[in-house]
Protein backbone atom coordinates (compact mmCIF):
# COMPACT_ATOMS: atom_id res chain seq x y z
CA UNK A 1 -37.53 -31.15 -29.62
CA UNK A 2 -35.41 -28.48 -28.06
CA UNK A 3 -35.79 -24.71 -28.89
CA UNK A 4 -32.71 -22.85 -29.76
CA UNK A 5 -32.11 -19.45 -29.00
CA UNK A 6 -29.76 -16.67 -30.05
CA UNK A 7 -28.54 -13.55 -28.31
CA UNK A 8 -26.27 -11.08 -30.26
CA UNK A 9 -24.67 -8.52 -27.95
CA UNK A 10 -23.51 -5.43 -29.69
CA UNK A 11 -20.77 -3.41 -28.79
CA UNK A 12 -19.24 -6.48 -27.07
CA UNK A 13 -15.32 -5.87 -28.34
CA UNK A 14 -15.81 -2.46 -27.39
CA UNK A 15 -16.66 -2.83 -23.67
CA UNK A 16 -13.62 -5.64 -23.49
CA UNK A 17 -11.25 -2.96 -24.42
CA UNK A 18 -12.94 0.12 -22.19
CA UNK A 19 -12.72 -2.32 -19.62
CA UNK A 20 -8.79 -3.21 -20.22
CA UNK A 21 -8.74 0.74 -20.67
CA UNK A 22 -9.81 1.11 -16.85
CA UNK A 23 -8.11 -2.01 -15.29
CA UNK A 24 -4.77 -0.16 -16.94
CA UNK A 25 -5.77 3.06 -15.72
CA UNK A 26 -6.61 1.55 -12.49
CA UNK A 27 -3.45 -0.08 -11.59
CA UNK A 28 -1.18 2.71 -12.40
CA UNK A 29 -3.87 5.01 -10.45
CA UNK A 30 -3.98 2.60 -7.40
CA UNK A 31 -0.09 2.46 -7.63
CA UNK A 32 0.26 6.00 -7.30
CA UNK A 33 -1.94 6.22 -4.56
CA UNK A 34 -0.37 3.09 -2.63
CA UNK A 35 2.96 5.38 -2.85
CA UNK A 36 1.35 8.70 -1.02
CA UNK A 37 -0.01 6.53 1.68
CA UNK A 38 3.32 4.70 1.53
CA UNK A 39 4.70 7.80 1.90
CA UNK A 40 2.22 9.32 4.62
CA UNK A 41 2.54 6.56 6.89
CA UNK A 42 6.81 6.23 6.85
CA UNK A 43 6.96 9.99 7.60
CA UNK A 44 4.45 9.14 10.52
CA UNK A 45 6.59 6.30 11.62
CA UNK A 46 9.71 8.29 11.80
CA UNK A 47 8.07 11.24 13.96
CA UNK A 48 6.60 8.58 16.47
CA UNK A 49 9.47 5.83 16.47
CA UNK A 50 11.98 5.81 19.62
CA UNK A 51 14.58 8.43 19.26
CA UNK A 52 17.04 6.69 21.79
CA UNK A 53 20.23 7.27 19.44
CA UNK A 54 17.79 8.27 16.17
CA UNK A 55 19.25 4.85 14.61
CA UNK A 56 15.63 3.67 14.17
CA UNK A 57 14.62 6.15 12.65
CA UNK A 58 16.64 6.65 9.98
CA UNK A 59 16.51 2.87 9.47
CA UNK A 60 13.12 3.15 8.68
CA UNK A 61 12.38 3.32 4.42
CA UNK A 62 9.96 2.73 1.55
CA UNK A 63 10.07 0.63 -1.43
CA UNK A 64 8.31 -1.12 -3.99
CA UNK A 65 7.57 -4.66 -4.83
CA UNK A 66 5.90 -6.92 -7.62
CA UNK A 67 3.63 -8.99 -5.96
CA UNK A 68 3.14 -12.99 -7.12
CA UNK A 69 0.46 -11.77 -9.20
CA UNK A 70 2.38 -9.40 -10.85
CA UNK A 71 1.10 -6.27 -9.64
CA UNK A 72 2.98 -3.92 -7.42
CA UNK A 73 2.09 -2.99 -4.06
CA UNK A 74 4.72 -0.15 -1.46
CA UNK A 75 6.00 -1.35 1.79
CA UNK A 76 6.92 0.58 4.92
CA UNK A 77 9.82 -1.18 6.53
CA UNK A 78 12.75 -1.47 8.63
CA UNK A 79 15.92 -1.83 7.12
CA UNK A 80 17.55 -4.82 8.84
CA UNK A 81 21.37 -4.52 9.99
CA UNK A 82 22.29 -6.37 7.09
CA UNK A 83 21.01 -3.05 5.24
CA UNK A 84 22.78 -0.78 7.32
CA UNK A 85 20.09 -0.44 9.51
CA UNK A 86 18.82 -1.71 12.91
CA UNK A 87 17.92 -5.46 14.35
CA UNK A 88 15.50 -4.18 16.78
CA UNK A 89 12.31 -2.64 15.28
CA UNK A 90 10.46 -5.48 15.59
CA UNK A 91 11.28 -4.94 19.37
CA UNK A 92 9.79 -1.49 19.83
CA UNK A 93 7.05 -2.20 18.26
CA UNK A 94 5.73 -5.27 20.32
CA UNK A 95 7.56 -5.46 23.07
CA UNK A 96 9.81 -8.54 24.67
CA UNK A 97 8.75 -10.36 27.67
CA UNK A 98 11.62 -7.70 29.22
CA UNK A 99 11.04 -4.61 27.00
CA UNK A 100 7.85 -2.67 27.12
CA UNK A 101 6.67 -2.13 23.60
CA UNK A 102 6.98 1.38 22.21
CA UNK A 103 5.07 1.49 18.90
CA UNK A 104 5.21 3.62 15.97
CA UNK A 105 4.44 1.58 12.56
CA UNK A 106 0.62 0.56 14.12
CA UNK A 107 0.06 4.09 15.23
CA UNK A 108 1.51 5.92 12.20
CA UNK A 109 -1.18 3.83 9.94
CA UNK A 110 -3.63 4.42 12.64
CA UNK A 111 -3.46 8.58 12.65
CA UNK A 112 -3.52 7.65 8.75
CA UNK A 113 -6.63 6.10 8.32
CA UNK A 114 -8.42 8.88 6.78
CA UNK A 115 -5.85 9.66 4.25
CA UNK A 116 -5.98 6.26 3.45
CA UNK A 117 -9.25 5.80 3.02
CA UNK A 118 -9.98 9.10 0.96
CA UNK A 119 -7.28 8.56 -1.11
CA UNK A 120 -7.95 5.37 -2.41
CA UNK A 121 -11.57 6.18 -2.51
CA UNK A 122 -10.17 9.20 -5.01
CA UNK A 123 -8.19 6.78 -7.00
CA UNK A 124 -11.11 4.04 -7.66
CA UNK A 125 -13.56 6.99 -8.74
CA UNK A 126 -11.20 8.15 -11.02
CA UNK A 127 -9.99 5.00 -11.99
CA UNK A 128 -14.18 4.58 -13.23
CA UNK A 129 -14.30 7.59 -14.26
CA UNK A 130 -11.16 7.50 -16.55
């Protein structure tokens, strides 16, 4: 004969909706802190990209996109010509068998590592403690 036990939890619908509470509060703190390191890196990018005819440069943007699973995430980016920008970014950064790279997106989220670590480290903690 089997033995049937019961366990009541208390407080259950509670937690569920602290815990909506934070995943809310998370994603729009996250958000915000994906757009200063957004922001941190492009400003990086422009001081270290090639300033041949400064085309690059000012080719070189921010923007936001909803991701497949509906979240939102900031991209750093080259505007393509068909954008009014420029086709050869992608050049500069790695190089051609002809070209010698000259990169600026790698090293402008390199020199940003700490930012980007301690800000998203801000963001989680006071996502939790929200």
């Amino acid at each position: 004969m089997a033995r049937k036990s019961t366990i009541k939890i208390e407080g259950l619908e509670e937690l569920k909706k602290k815990l909506a509470k934070i995943d809310n509060t998370a994603q729009v703190t996250l958000n915000n802190a994906s757009e200063e390191v957004a922001r941190a890196v492009l400003n990086t990018a422009i001081t270290l990209a090639p300033k041949d005819t400064g085309a690059l440069r000012e080719s070189l943007d921010m923007k936001k996109e909803k991701t497949k699973e509906g979240k939102f995430s900031w991209q750093v980016y080259s505007a393509g010509k068909n954008d009014g920008g420029v086709r050869y970014a992608f050049v500069h950064e790695f190089g051609t068998s002809k070209i010698q790279a000259r990169p600026f997106m790698r090293p402008a989220i390199s020199k940003n590592k700490k930012l980007i670590l301690k800000t998203f480290m801000e963001g989680i903690k006071k996502s939790l403690e929200g």
